[in-house]
N, C-alpha and C. Protein backbone atom coordinates (compact mmCIF):
# COMPACT_ATOMS: atom_id res chain seq x y z
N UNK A 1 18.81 36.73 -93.51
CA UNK A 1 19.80 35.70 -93.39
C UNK A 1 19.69 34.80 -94.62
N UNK A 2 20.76 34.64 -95.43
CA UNK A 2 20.90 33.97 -96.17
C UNK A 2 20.91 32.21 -95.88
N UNK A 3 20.84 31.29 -96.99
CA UNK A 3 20.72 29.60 -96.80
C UNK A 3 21.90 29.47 -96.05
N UNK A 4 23.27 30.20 -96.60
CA UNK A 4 24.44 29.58 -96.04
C UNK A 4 24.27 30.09 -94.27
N UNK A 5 24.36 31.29 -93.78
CA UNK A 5 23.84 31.87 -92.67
C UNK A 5 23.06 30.72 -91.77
N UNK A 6 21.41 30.05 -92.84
CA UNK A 6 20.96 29.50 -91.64
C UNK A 6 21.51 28.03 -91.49
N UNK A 7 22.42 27.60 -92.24
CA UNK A 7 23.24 26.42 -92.50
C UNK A 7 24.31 26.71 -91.27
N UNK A 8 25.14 27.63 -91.51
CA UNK A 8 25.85 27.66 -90.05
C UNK A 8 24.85 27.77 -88.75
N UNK A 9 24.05 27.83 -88.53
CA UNK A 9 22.88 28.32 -87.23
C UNK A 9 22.40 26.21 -86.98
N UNK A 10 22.25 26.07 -88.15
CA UNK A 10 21.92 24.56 -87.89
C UNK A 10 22.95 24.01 -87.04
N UNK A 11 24.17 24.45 -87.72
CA UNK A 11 25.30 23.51 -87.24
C UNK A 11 25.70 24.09 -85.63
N UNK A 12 25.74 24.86 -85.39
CA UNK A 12 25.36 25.64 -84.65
C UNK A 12 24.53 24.81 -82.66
N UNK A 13 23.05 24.52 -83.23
CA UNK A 13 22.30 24.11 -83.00
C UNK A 13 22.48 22.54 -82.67
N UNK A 14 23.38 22.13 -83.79
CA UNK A 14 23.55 20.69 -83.57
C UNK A 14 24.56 19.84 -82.59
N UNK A 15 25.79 21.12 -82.59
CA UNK A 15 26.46 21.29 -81.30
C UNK A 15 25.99 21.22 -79.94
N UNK A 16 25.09 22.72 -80.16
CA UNK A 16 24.64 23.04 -78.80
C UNK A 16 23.56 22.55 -77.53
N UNK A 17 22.47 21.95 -78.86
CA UNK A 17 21.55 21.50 -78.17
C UNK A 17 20.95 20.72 -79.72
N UNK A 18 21.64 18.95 -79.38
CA UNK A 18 21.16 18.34 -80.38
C UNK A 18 19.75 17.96 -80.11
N UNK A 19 18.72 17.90 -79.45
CA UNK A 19 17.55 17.12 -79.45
C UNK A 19 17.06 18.71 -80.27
N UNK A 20 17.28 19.95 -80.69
CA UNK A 20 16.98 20.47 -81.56
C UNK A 20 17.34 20.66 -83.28
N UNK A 21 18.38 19.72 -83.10
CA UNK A 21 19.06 19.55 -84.82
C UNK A 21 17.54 19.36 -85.42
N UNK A 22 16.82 18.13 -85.48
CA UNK A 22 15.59 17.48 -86.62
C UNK A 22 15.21 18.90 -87.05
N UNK A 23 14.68 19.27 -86.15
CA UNK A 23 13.55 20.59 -86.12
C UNK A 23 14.12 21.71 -87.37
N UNK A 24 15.50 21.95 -86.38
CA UNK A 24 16.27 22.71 -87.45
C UNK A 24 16.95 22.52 -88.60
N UNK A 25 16.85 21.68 -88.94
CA UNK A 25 16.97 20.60 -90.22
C UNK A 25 16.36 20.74 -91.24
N UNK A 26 14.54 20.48 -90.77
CA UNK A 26 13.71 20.89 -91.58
C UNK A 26 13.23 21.72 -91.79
N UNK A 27 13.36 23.08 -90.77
CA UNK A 27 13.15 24.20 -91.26
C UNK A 27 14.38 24.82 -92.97
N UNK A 28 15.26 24.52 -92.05
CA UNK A 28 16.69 24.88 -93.32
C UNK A 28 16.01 24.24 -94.47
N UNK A 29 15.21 22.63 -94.52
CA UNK A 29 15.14 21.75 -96.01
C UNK A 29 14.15 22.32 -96.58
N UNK A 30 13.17 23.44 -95.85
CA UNK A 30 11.69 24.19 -95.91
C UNK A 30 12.08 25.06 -96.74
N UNK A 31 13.25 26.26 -96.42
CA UNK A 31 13.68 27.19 -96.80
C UNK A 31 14.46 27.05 -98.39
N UNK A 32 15.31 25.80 -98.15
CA UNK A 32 15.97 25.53 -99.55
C UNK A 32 15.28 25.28 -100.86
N UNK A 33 13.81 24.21 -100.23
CA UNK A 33 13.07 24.05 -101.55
C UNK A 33 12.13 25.22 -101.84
N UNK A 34 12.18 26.04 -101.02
CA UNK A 34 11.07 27.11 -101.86
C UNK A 34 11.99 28.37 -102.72
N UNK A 35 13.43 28.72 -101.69
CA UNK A 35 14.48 29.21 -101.92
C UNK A 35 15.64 29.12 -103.15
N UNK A 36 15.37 27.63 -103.36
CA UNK A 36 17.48 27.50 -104.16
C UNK A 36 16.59 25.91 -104.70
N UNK A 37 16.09 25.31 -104.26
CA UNK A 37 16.21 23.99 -105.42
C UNK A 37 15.40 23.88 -106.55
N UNK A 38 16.57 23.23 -107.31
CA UNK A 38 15.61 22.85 -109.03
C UNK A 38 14.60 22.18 -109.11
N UNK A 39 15.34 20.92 -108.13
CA UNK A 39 14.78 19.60 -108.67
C UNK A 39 14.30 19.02 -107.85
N UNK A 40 13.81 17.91 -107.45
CA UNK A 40 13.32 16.74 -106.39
C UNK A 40 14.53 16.09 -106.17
N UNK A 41 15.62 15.90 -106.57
CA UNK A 41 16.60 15.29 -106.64
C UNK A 41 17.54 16.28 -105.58
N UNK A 42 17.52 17.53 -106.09
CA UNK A 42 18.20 18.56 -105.48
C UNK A 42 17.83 18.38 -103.74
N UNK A 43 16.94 18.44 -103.56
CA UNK A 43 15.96 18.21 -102.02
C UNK A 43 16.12 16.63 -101.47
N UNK A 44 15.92 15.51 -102.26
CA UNK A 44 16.37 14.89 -101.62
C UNK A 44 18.00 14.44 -101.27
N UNK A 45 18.95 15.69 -102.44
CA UNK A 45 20.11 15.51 -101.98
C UNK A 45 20.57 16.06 -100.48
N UNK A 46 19.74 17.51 -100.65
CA UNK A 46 20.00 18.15 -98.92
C UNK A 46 19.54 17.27 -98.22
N UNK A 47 18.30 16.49 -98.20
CA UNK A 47 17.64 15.94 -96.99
C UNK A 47 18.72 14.54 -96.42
N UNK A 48 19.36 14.02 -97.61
CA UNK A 48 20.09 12.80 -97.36
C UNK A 48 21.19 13.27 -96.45
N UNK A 49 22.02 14.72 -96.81
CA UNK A 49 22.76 15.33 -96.24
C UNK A 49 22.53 15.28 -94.54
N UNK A 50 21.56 15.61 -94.17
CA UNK A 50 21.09 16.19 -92.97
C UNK A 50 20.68 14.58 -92.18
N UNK A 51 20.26 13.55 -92.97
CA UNK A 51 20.17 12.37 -92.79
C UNK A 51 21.47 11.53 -92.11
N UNK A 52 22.80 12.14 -92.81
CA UNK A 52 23.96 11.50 -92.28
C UNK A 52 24.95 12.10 -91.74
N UNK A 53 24.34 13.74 -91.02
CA UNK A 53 25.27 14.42 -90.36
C UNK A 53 26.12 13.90 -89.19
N UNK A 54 25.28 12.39 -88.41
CA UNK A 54 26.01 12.40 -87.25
C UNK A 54 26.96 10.86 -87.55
N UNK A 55 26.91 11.21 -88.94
CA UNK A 55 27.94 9.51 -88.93
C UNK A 55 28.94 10.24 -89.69
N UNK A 56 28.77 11.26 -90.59
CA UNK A 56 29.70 11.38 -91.65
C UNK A 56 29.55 13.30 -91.71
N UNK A 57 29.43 13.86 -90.22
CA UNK A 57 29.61 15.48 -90.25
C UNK A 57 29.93 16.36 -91.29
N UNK A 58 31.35 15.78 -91.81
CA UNK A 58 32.18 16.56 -93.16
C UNK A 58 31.52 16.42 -94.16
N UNK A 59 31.38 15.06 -94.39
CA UNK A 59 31.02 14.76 -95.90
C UNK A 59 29.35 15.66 -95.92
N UNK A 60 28.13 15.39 -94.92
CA UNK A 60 27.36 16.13 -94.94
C UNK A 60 26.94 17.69 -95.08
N UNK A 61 27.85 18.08 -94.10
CA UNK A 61 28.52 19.95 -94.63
C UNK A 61 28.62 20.00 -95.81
N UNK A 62 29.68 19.23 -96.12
CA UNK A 62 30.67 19.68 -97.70
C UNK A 62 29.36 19.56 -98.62
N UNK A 63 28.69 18.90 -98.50
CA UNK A 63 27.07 18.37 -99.89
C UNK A 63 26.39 19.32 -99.42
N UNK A 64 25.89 19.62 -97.80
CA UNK A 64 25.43 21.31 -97.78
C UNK A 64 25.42 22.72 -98.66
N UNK A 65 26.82 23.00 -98.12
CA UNK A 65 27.44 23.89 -98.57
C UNK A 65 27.55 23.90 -100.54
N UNK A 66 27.54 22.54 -100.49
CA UNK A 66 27.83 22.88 -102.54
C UNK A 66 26.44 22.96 -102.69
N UNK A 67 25.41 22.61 -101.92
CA UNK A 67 24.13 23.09 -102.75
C UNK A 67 23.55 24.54 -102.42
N UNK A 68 24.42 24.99 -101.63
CA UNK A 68 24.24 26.34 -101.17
C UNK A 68 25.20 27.39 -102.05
């Protein structure tokens, strides 16, 4: 399963049974920095992402997805 794959599974998750979003959050932010990020910047851009999924859903996806 690819980042984008476990990115939909998060969202997924966050639907279905939110007292499991965190968990699955940081597994996905586990996977990205060993996976796909450059920088420290890059990581704390996903993590901010995942930080403001439940105020701002879209905007969080959309910063997902472009670092994916």
């Amino acid at each position: 399963m690819d980042l984008g794959d476990a990115l939909a599974v998060c969202m997924a998750i966050r639907d279905a049974e939110p007292q499991r979003f965190e968990r699955a959050a940081l597994r996905w932010l586990a996977r990205y920095a060993v996976e796909q990020a450059t920088s420290v910047a890059d990581l704390r851009t996903a993590s901010e992402a995942f930080s403001t999924m439940l105020q701002r859903p879209e905007d969080a996806l959309r910063t997902l997805r472009r670092l994916v």
